[in-house]
C-alpha atoms as a PDB file:
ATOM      1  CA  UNK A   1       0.000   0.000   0.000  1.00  0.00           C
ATOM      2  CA  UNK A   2       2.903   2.409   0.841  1.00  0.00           C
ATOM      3  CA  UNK A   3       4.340   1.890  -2.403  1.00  0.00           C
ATOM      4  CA  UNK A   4       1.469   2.259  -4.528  1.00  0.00           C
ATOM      5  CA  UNK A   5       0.518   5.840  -2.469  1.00  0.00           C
ATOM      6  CA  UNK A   6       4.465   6.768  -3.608  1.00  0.00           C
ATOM      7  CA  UNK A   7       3.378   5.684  -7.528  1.00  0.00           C
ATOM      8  CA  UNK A   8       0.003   7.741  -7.253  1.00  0.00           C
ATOM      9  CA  UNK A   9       0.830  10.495  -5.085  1.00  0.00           C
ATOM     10  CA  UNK A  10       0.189  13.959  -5.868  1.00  0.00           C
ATOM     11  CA  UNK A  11       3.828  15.692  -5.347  1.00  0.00           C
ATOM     12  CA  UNK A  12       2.738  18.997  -5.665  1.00  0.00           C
ATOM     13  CA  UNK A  13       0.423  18.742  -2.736  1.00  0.00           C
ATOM     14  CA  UNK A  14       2.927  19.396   0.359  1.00  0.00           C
ATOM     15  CA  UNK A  15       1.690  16.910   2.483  1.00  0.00           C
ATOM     16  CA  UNK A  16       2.830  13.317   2.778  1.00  0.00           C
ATOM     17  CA  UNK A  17       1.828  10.251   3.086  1.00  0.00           C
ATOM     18  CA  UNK A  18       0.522   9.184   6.364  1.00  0.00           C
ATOM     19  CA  UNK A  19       0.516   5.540   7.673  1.00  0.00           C
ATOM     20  CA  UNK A  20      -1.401   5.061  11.180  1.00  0.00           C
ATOM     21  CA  UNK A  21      -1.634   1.729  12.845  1.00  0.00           C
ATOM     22  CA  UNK A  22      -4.248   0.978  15.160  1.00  0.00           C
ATOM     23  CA  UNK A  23      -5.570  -1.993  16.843  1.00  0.00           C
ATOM     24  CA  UNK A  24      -7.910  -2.823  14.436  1.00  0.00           C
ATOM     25  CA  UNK A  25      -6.508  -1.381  11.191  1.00  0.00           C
ATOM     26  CA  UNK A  26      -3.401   0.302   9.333  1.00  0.00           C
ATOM     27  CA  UNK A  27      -4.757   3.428   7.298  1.00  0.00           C
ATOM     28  CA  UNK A  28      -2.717   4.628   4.495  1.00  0.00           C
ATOM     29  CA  UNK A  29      -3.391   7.983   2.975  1.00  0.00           C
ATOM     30  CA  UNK A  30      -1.562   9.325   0.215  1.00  0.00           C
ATOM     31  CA  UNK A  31      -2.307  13.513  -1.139  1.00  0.00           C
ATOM     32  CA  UNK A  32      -3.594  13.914  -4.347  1.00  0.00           C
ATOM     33  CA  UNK A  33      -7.015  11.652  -4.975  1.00  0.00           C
ATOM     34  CA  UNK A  34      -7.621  10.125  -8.378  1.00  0.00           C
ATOM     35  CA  UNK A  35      -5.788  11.565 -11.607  1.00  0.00           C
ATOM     36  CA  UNK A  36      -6.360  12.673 -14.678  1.00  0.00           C
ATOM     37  CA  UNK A  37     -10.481  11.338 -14.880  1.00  0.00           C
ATOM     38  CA  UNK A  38     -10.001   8.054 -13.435  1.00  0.00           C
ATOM     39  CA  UNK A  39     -12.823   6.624 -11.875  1.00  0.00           C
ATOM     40  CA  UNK A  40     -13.023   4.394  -8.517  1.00  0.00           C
ATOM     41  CA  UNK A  41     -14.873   1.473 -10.455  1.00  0.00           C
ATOM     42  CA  UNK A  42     -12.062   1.669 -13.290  1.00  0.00           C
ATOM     43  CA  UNK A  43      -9.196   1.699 -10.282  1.00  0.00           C
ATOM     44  CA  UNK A  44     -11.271  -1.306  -8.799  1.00  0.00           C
ATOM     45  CA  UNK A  45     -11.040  -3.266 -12.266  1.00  0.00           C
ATOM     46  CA  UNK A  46      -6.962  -2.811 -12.809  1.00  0.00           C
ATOM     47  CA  UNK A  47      -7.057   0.894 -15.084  1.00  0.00           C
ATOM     48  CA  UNK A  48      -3.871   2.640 -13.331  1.00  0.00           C
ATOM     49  CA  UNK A  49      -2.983   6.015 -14.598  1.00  0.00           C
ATOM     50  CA  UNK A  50       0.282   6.238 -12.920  1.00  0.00           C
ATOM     51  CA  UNK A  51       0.970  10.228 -11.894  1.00  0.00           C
ATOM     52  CA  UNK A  52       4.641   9.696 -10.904  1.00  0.00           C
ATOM     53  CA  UNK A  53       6.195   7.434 -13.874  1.00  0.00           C
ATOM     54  CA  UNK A  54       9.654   7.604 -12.724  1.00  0.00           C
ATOM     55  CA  UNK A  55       9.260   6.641  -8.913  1.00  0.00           C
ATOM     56  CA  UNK A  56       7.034   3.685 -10.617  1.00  0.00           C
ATOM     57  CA  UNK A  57       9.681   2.965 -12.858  1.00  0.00           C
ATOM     58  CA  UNK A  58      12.248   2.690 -10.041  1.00  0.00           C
ATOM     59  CA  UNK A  59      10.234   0.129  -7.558  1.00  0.00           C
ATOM     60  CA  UNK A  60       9.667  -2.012 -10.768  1.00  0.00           C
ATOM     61  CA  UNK A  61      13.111  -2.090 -11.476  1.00  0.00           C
ATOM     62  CA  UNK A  62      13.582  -3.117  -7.837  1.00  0.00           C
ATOM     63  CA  UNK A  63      10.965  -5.758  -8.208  1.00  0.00           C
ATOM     64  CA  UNK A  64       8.659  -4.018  -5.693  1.00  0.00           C
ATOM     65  CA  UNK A  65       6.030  -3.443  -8.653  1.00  0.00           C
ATOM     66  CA  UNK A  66       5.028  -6.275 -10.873  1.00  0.00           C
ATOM     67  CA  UNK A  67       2.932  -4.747 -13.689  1.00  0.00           C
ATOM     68  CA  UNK A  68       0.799  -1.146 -14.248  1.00  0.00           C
ATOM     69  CA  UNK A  69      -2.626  -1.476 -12.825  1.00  0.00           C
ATOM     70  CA  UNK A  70      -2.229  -4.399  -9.779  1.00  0.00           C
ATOM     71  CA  UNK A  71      -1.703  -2.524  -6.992  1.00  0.00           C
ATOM     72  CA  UNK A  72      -5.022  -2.544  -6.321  1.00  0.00           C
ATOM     73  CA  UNK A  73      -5.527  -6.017  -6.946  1.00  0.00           C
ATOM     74  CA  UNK A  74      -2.352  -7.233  -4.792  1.00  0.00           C
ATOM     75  CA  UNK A  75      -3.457  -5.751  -1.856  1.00  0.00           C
ATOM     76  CA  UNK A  76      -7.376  -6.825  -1.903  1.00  0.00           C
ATOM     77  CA  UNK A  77      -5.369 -10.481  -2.466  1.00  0.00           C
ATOM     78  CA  UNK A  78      -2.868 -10.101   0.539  1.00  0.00           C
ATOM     79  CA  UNK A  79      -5.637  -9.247   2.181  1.00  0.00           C
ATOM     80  CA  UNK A  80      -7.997 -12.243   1.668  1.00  0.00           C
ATOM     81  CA  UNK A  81      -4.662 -14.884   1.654  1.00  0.00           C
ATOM     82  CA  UNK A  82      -4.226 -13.290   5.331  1.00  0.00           C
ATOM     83  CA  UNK A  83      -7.435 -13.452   6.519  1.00  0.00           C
ATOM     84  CA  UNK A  84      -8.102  -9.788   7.167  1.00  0.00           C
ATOM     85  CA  UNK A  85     -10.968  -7.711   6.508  1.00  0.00           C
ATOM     86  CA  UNK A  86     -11.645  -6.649   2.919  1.00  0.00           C
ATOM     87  CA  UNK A  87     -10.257  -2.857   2.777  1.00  0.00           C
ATOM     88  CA  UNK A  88     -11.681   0.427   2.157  1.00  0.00           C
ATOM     89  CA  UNK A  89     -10.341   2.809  -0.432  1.00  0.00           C
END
């Protein structure tokens, strides 16, 4: 999750990305919302319009990113493979 909020981050926002950890639940949040007219039910269904192509391009060099578009997908199947609640974007 932390790497995907690097790819998709909005660098022009100041902010950064927060990770919490609770009891219950690790929230990730990462500035900048969805880019460039993509939708939630095309993000849900593997469309990636990456916003930082270069950062991307680094953590799939490092093997960190498999293919454009399964970010989403990896993390809703970590989550089911561990037994943990289906997550909320």
């Amino acid at each position: 999750m932390i790497i995907n909020a690097h790819c998709h981050r909005n660098l022009l926002d100041e902010s950064c990305i927060q990770v919490a950890v609770y009891d219950d639940r690790l929230e990730v949040t990462s500035p900048g919302g969805l880019y460039n007219g993509l939708t939630y039910e095309e993000v849900m269904n593997g469309h990636s319009k990456i916003r930082n192509k270069g950062i991307a391009n680094i953590f799939s060099q490092m093997g960190l990113v498999e293919a454009w578009g399964s970010g989403i997908k990896r993390i809703l199947n970590a989550t089911e493979e561990y037994g943990l609640s289906k997550p909320r974007f």
